[in-house]
Protein backbone atom coordinates (compact mmCIF):
# COMPACT_ATOMS: atom_id res chain seq x y z
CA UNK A 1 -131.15 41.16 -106.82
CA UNK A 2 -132.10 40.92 -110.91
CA UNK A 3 -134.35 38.03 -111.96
CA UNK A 4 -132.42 35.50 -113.85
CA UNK A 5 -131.85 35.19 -117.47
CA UNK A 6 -133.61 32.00 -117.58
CA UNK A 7 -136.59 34.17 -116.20
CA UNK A 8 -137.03 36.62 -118.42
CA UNK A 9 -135.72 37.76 -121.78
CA UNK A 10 -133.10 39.99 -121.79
CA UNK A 11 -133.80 43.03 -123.82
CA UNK A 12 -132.89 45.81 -121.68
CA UNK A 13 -129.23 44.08 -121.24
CA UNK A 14 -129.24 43.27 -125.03
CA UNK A 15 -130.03 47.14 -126.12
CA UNK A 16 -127.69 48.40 -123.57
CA UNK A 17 -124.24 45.87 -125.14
CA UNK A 18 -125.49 47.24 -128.93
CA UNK A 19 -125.59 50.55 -127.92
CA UNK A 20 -122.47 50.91 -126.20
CA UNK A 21 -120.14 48.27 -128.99
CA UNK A 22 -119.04 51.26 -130.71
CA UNK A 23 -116.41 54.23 -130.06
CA UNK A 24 -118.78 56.88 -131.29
CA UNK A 25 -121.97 56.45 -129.55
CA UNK A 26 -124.83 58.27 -131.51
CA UNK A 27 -127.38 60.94 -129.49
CA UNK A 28 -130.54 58.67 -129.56
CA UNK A 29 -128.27 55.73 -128.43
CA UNK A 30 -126.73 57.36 -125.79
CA UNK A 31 -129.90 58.67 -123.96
CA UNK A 32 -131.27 55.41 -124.90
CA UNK A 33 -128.37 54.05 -122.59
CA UNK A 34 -128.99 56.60 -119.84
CA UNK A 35 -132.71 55.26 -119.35
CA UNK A 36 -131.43 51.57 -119.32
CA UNK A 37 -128.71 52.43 -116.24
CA UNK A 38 -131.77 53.55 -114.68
CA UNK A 39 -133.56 49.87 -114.72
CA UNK A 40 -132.56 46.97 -112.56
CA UNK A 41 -130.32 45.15 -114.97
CA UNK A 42 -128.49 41.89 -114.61
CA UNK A 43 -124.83 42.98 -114.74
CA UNK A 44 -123.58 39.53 -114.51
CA UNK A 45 -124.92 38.76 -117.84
CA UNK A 46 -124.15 41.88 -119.50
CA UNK A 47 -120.48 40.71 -118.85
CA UNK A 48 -120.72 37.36 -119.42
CA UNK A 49 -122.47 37.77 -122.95
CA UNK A 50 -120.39 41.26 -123.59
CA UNK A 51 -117.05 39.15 -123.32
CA UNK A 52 -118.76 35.81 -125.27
CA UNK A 53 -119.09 38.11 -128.10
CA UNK A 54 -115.41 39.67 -127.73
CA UNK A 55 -116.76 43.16 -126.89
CA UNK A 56 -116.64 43.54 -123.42
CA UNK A 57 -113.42 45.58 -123.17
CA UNK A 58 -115.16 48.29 -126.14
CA UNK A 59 -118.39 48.23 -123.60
CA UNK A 60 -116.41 48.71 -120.69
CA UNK A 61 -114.01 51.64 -121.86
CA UNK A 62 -117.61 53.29 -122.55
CA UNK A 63 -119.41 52.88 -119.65
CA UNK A 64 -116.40 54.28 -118.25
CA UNK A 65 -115.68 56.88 -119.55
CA UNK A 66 -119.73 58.14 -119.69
CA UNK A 67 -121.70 56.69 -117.22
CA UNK A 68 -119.55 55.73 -114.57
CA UNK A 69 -121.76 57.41 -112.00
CA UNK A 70 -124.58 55.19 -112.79
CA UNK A 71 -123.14 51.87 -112.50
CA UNK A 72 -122.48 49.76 -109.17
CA UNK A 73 -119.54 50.34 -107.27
CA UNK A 74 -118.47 46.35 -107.68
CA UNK A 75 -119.72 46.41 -111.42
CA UNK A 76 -117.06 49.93 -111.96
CA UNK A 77 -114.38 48.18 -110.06
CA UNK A 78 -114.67 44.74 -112.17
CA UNK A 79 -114.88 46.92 -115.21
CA UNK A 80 -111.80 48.92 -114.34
CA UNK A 81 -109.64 45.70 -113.89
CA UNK A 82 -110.79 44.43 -117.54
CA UNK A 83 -109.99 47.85 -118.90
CA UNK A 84 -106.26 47.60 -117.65
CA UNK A 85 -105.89 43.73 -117.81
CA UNK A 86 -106.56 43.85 -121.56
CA UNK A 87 -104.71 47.09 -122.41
CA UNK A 88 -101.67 45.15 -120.66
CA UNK A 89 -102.25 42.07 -122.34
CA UNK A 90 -102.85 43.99 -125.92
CA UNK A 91 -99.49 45.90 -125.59
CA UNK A 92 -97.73 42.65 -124.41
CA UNK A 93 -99.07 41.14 -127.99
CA UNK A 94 -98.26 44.22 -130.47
CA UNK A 95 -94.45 44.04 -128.83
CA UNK A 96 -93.96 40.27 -129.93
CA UNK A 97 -96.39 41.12 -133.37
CA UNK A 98 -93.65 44.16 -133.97
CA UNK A 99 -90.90 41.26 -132.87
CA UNK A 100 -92.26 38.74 -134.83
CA UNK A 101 -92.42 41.16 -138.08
CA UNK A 102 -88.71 42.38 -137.54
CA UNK A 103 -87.43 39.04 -137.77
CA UNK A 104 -88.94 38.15 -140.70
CA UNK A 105 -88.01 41.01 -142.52
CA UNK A 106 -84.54 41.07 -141.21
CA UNK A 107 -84.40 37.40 -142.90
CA UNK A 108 -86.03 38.18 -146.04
CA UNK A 109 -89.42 37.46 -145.66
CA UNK A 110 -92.26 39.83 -146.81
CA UNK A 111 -94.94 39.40 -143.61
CA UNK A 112 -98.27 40.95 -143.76
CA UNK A 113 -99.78 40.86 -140.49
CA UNK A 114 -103.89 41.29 -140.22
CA UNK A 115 -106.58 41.32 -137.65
CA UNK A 116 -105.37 42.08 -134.32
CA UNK A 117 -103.33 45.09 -133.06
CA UNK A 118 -103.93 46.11 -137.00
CA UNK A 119 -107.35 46.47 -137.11
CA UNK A 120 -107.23 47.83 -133.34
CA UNK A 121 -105.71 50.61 -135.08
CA UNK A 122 -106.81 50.88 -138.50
CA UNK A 123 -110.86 50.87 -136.97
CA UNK A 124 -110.88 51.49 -134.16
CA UNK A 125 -107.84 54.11 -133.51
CA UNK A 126 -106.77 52.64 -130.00
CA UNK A 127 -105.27 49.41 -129.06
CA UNK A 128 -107.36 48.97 -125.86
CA UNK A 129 -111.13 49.04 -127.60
CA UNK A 130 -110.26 46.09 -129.19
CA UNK A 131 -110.20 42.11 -127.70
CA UNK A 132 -107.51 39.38 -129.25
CA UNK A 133 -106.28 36.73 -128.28
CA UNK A 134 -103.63 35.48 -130.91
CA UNK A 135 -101.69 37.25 -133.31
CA UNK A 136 -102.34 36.61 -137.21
CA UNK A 137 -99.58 37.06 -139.76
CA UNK A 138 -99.45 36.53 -143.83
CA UNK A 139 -96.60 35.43 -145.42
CA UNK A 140 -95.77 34.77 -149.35
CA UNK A 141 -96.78 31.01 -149.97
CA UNK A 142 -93.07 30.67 -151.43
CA UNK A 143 -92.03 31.70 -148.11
CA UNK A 144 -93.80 29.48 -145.76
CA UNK A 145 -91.37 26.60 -145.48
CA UNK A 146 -88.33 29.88 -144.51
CA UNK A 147 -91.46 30.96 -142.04
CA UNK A 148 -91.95 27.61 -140.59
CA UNK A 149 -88.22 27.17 -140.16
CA UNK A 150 -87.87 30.99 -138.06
CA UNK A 151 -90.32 30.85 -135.69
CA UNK A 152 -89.38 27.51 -134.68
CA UNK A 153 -86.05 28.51 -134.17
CA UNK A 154 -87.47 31.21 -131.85
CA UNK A 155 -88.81 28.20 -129.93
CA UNK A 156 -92.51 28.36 -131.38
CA UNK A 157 -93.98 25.05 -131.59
CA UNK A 158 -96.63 23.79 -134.22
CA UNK A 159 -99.87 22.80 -132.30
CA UNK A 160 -100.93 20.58 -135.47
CA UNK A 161 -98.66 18.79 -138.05
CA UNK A 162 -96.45 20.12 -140.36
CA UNK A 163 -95.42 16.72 -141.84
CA UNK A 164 -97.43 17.44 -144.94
CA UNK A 165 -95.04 20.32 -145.66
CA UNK A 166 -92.96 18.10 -147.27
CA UNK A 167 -94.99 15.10 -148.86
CA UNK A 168 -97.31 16.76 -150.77
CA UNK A 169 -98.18 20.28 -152.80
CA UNK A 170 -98.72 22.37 -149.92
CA UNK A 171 -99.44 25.09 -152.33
CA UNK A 172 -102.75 23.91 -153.49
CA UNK A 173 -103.40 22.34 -149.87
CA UNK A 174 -106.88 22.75 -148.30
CA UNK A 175 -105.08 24.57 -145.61
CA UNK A 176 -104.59 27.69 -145.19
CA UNK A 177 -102.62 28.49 -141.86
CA UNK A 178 -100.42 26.96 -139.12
CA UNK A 179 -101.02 27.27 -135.32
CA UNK A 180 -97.86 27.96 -133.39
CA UNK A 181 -97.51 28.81 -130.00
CA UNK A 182 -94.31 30.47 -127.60
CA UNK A 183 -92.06 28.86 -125.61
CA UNK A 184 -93.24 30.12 -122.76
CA UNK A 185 -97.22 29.27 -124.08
CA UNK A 186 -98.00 33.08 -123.60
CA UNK A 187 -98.38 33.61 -127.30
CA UNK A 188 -100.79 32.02 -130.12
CA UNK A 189 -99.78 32.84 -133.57
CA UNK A 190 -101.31 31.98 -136.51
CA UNK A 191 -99.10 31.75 -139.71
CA UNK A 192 -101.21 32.48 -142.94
CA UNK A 193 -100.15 31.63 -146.47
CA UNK A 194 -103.63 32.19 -148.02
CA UNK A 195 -106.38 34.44 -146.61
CA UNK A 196 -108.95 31.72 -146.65
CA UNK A 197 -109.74 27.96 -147.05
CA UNK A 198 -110.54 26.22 -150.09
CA UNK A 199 -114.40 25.92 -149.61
CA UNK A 200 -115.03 29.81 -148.51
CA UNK A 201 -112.13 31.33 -151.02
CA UNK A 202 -111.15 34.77 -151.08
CA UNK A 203 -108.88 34.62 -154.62
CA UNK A 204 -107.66 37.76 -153.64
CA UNK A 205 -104.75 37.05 -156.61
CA UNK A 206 -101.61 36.73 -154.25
CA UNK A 207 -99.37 38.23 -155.76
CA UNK A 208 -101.66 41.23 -156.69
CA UNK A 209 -102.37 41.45 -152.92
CA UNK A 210 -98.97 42.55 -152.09
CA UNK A 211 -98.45 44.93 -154.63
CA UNK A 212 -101.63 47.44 -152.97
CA UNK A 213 -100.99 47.14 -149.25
CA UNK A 214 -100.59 50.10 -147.61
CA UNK A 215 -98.68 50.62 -144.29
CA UNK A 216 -99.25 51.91 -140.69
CA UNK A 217 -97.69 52.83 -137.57
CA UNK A 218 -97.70 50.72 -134.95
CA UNK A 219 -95.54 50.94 -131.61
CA UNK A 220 -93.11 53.39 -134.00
CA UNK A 221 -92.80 50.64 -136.29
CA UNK A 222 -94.00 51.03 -139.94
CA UNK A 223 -95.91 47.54 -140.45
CA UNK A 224 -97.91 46.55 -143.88
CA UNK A 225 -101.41 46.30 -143.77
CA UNK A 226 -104.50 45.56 -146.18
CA UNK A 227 -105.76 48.32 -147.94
CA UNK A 228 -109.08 49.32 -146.82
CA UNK A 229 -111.73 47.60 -149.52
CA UNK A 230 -109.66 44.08 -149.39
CA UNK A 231 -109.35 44.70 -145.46
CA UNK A 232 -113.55 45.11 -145.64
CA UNK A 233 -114.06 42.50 -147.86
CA UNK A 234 -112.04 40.13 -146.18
CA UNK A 235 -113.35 41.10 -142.91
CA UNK A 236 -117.06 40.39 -143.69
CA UNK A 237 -115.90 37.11 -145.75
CA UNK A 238 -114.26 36.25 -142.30
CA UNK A 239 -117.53 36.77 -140.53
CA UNK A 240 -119.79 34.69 -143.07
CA UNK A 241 -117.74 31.98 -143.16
CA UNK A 242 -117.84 31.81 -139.07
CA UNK A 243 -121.47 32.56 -139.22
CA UNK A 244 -120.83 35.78 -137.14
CA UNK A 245 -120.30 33.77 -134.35
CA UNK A 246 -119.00 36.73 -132.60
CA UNK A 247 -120.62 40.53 -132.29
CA UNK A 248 -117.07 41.87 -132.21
CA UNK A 249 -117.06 40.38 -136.24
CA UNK A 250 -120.39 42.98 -136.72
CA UNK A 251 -118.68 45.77 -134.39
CA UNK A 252 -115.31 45.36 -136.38
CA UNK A 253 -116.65 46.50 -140.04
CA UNK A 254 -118.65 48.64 -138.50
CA UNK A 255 -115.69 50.75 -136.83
CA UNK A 256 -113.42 50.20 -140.35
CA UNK A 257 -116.17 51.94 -142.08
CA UNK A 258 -116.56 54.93 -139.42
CA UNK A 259 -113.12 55.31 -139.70
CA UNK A 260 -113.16 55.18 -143.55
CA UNK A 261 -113.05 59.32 -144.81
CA UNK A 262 -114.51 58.70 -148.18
CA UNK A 263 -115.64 55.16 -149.61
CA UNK A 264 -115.75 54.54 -153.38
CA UNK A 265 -118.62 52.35 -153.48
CA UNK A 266 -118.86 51.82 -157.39
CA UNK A 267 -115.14 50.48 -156.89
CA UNK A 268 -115.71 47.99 -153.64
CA UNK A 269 -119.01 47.04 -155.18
CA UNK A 270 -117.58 45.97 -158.60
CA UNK A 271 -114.47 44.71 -156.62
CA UNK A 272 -117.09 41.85 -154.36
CA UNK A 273 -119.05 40.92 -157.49
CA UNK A 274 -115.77 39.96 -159.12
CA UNK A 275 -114.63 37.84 -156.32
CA UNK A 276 -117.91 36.55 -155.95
CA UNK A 277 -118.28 38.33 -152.68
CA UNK A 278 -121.58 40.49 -153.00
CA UNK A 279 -123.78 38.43 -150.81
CA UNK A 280 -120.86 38.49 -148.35
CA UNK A 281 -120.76 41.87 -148.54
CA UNK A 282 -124.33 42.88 -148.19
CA UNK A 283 -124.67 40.75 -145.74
CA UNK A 284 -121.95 42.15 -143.37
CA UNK A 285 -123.56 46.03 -144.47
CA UNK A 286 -127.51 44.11 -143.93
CA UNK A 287 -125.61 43.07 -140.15
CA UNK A 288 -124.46 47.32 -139.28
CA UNK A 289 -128.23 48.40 -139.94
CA UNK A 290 -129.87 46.14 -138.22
CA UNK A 291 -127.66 46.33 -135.24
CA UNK A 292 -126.50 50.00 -135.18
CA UNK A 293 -129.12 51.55 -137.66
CA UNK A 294 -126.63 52.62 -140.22
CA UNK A 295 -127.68 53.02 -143.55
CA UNK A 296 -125.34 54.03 -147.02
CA UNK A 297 -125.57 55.48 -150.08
CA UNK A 298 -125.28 53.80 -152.67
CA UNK A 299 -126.84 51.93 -155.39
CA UNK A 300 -128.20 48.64 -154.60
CA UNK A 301 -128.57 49.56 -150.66
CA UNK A 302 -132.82 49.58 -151.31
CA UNK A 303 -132.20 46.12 -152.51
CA UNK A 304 -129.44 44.96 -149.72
CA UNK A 305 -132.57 46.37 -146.85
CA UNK A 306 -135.21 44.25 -148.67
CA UNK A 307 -133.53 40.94 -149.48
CA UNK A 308 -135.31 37.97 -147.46
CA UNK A 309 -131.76 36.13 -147.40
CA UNK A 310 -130.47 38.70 -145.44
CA UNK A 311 -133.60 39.87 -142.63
CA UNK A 312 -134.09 36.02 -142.21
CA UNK A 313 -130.31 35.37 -141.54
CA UNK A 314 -129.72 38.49 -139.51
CA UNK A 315 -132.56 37.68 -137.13
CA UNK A 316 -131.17 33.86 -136.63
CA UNK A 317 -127.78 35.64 -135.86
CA UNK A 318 -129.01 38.28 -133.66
CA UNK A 319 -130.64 35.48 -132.03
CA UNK A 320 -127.74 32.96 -131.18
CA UNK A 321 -125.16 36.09 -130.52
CA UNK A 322 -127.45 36.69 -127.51
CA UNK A 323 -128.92 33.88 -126.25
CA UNK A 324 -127.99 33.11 -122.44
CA UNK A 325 -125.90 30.00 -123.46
CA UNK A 326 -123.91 29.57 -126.63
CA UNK A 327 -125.68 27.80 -129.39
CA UNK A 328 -123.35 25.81 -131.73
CA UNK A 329 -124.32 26.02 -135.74
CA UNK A 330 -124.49 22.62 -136.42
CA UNK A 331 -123.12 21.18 -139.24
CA UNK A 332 -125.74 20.92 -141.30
CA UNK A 333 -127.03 24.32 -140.74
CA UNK A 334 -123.88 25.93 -141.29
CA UNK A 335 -123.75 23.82 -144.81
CA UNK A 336 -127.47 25.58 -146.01
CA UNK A 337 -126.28 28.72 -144.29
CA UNK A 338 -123.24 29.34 -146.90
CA UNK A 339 -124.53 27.73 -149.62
CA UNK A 340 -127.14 31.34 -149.63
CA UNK A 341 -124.22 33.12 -149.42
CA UNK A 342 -122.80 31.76 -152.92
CA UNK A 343 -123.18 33.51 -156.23
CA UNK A 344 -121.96 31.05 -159.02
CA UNK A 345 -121.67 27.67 -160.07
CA UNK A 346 -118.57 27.05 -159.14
CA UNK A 347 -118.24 28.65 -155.68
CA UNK A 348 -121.32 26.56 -154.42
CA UNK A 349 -119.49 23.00 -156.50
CA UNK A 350 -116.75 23.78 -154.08
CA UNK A 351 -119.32 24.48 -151.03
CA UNK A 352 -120.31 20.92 -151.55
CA UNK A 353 -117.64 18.89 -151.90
CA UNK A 354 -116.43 20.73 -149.10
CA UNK A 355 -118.82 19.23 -146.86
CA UNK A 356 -119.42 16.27 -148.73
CA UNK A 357 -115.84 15.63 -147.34
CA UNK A 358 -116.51 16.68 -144.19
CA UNK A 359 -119.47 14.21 -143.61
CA UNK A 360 -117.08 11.54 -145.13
CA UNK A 361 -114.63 12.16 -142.48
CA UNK A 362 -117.37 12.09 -139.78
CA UNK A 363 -119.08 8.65 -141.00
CA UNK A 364 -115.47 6.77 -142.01
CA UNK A 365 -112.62 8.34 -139.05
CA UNK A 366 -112.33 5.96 -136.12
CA UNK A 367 -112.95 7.62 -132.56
CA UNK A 368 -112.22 6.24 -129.25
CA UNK A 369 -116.02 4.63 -128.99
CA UNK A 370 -115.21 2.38 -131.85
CA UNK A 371 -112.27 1.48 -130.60
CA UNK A 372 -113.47 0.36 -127.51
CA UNK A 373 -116.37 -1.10 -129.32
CA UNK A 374 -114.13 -3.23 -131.55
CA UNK A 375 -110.70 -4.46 -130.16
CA UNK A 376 -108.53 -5.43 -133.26
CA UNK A 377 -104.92 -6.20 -133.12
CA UNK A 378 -102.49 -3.80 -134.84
CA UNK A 379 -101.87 -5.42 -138.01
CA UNK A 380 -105.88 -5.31 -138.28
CA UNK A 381 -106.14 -1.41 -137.60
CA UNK A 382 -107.35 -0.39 -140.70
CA UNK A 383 -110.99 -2.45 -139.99
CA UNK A 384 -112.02 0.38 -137.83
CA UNK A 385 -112.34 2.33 -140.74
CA UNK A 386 -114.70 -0.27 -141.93
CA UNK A 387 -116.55 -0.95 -138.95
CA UNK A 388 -117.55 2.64 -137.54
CA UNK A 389 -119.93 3.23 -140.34
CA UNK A 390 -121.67 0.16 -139.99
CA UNK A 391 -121.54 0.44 -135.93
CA UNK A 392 -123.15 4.27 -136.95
CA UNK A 393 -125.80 2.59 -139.10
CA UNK A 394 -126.52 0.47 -136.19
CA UNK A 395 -126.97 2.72 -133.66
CA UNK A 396 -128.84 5.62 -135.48
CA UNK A 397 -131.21 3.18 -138.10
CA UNK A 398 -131.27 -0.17 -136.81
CA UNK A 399 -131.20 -0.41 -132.97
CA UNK A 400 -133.99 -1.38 -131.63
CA UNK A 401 -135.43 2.33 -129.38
CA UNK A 402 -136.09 1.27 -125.27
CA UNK A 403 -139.37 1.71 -124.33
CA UNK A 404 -140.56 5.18 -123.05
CA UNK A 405 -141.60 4.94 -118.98
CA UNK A 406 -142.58 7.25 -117.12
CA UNK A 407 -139.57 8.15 -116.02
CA UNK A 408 -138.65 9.04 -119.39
CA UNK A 409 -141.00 11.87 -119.85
């Protein structure tokens, strides 16, 4: 039996998920994988972390397919099921995407669906590589109300309100999207009307946005898709503002880029520094060298492999993506983490009142420990509002600390 995680650090298991993320799987990496089958490796882990990360079905399809003879019978056979239980479930989702885009076109309404069973095929070139679990889909934002409307009349239901549809300028909203899910709660779809929230914007000009798309085949239906350097751009804006929680997010760019032909680099270069996006971008190119060695050609790459931003938050990355048991950025971090991704004055204004907000919610919005705290009648509700931050300052400042014992230590 392997030692456990919490024994030893797991490198071997580690190399062996990198290596074998990708479709194409390099000649040094793949002997490199052949010597790790030959070690005693925790299998349980490589799983567990492999499907954390959203990559286990790309690992599995390639152990598979090329070293099948060197894994455990049991290991194979659980493999094997994941292989065919995602295909099944992937298909399942790209027939109710396909459904989902007919009707909306069939009622007038311009959809753009992203992420997905699109970039399954756009990057990766095969539906079953890729891991998702909801469908995303873009709409016009003079459209959303006419969206809202259709899929509830295909019996989705909102998971969060949609009261402020009507009371107030849902245009400008912080928002950005609406969770719905099916009838029969087999489907999550997420209904977009901008590409990003306020405090991480993407001002990909909207209407601008639909006049490049391009389209692909899917299922035998033509669906619209991004174009490749807004599809890239937004992909590794997705990632920074999530602080690649997720290895699939590094493996995903990655693939779009291996799939790219050609790449005008002058042009997606220039396109990032006008959006303010060129820290996002380096960083999501800084993330495919250090994980798959990758390097490009371009001017400004010399720069991208030297810049202490990116080593120092690559390495704190790598090191939560891995770690035996999920480590939460907490709020603060994450705060300091995207303000060094922001390039101007008024992207990083935006960062903090962005959180500035958010810590306002956290010190003034009741919770169900104030409440049983402080029992006011109704008409005397809005006191709680009042009386959490001073029960906060309390407890963190002015509450007297309990004595260490020895039991304590």
């Amino acid at each position: 039996m392997s030692e456990p995680k919490a024994n030893r650090e797991a490198v071997a298991e580690n190399q062996l998920i990198v290596c074998c993320a990708q479709t194409f799987i390099p000649t040094a990496q793949f002997e490199k994988v052949k010597e790790l089958l030959e070690r005693t490796l925790d299998w349980e882990y490589i799983q567990r972390i492999a499907a954390r990360n959203g990559v286990l079905s790309l690992i599995a399809r390639n152990l598979d397919k090329h070293f099948k003879e060197s894994i455990p019978d049991d290991v194979s056979f659980t493999l094997r099921e994941h292989i065919n239980a995602n295909l099944q479930r992937n298909l399942f989702l790209t027939s109710n995407l396909i459904e989902v885009a007919e009707l909306f076109e069939t009622n007038g309404i311009p959809v753009l669906p992203f992420k997905g069973p699109l970039l399954a095929a756009q990057a990766y070139g095969d539906l079953s590589y890729r891991t998702y679990g909801d469908l995303d889909i873009l709409v016009q934002p003079k459209d959303l109300e006419a969206a809202v409307n259709l899929l509830q009349g295909k019996g989705y239901t909102a998971l969060s309100s949609i009261g402020w549809l009507n009371k107030t300028n849902w245009n400008v909203s912080s928002r950005k999207d609406i969770y719905f899910r099916s009838a029969d709660a087999q489907i999550n779809l997420e209904l977009h009307w901008k590409l990003s929230g306020s405090h991480f914007a993407l001002p990909f000009e909207m209407d601008r946005l639909w006049e490049r798309l391009e389209t692909i085949d899917i299922g035998g239906s033509e669906l619209r898709t991004l174009r490749f350097d807004d599809l890239l751009i937004y992909l590794c804006m997705h990632g920074s503002r999530h602080s690649w929680e997720r290895f699939a997010w590094v493996c995903d760019i990655n693939e779009l880029l291996r799939a790219q032909e050609t790449v005008d680099w002058d042009q997606l270069l220039m396109k990032a520094r006008a959006l303010g996006c060129e820290n996002v971008l380096g960083l999501g190119l800084y993330l495919i060298h250090r994980f798959f060695g990758r390097n490009f050609e371009f001017q400004g790459w010399e720069k991208i492999l030297s810049d202490r931003v990116f080593i120092d938050l690559a390495e704190e990355i790598r090191s939560k993506l891995f770690s035996d048991q999920p480590v939460p950025f907490e709020i603060g971090d994450r705060y300091l983490y995207h303000l060094k991704l922001k390039e101007n004055r008024l992207d990083r204004s935006k960062l903090h009142l962005h959180y500035a907000l958010w810590y306002l919610r956290i010190i003034f919005t009741p919770k169900e420990t104030d409440r049983s705290v402080f029992h006011f009648p109704p008409w005397l509700q809005p006191l709680y509002y009042v009386m959490r931050p001073l029960r906060l300052l309390y407890t963190y400042k002015m509450k007297p600390k309990k004595p260490r014992t020895g039991t304590d230590r």
